[in-house]
C-alpha atoms as a PDB file:
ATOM      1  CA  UNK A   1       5.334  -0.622 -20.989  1.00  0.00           C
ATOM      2  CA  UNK A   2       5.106   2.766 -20.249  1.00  0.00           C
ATOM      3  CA  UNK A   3       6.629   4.151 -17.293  1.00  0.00           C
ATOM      4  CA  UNK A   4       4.773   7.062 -15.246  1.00  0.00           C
ATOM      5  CA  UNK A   5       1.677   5.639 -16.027  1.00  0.00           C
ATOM      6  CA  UNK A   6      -1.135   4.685 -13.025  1.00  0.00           C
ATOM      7  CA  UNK A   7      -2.164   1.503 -14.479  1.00  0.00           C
ATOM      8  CA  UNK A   8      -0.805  -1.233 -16.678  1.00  0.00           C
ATOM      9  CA  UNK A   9      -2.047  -4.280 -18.791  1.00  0.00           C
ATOM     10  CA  UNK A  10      -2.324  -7.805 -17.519  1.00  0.00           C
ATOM     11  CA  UNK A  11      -0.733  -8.501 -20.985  1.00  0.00           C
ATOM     12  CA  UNK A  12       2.337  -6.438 -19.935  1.00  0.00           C
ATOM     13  CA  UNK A  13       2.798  -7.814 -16.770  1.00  0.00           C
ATOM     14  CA  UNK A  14       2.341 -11.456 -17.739  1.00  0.00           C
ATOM     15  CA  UNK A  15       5.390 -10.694 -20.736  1.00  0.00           C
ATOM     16  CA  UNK A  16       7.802  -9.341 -17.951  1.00  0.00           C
ATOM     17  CA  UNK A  17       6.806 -11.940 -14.996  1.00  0.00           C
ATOM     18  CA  UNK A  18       5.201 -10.554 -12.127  1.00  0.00           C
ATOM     19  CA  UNK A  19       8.737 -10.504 -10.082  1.00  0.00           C
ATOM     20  CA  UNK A  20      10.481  -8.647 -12.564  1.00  0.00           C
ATOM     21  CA  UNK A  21       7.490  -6.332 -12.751  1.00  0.00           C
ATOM     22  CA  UNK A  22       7.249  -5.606  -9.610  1.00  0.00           C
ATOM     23  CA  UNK A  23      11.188  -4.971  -8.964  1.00  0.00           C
ATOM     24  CA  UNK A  24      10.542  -2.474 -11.671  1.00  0.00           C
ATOM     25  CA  UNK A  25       7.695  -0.775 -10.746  1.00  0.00           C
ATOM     26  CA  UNK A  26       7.742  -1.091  -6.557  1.00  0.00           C
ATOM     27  CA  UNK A  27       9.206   1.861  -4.757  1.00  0.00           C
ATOM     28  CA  UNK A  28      12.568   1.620  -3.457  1.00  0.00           C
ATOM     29  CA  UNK A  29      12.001   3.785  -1.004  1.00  0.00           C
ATOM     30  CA  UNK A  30       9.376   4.450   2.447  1.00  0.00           C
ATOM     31  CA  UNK A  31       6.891   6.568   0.834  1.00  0.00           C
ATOM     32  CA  UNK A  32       6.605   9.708   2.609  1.00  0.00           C
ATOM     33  CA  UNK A  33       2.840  10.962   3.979  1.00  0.00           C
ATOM     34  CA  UNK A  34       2.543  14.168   4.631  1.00  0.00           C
ATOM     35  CA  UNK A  35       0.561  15.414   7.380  1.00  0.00           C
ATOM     36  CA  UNK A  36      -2.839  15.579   6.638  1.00  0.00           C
ATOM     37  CA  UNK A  37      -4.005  17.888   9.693  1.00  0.00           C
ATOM     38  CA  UNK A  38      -5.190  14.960  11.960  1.00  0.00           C
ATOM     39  CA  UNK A  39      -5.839  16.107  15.535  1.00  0.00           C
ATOM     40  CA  UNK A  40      -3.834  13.750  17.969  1.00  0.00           C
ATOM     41  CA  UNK A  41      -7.611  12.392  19.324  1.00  0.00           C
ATOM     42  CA  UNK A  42      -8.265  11.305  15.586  1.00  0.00           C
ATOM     43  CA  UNK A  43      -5.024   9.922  15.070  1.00  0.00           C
ATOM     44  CA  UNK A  44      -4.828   8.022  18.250  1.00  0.00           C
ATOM     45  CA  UNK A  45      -8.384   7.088  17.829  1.00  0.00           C
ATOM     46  CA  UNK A  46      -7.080   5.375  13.923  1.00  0.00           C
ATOM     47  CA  UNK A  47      -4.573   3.368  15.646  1.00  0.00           C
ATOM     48  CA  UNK A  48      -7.205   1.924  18.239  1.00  0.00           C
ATOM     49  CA  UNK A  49      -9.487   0.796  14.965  1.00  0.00           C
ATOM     50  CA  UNK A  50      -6.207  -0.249  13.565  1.00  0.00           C
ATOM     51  CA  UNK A  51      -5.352  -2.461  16.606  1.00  0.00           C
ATOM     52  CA  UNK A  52      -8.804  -4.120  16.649  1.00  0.00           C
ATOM     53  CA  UNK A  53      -9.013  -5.017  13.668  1.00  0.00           C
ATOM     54  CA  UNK A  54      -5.516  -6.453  13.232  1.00  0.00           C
ATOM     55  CA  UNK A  55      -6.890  -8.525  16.653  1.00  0.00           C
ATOM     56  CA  UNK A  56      -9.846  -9.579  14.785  1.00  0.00           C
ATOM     57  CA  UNK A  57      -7.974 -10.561  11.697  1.00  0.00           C
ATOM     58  CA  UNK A  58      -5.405 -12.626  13.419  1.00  0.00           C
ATOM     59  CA  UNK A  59      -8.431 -13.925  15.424  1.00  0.00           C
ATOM     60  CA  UNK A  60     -10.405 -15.625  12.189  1.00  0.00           C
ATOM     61  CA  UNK A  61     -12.694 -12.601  13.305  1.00  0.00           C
END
């Protein structure tokens, strides 16, 4: 398995076992996002579609 690679092989992950494969490849760390230039309308306006549809997901919606 090569590491610093995007993708990898069902084959790959099936010879390590998925929870050894993902201890291995999952980041140990919050992944930082860097600020993308959102106004504070559009980000506050993201967290209301966020809201819903966490509402409508916990709703059978």
């Amino acid at each position: 398995m090569r590491r610093g690679s995007n993708s990898y092989k069902p084959e790959d992950i099936r010879r390590w076992g998925v929870e050894r494969f993902m201890n291995e490849i999952a980041p140990k760390e919050p992944l930082e996002i860097p600020d993308l230039g959102f106004s504070a309308e559009e980000n506050q306006r993201m967290d209301e579609l966020l809201k819903q549809e966490h509402e409508n997901s916990a709703n059978g919606l």
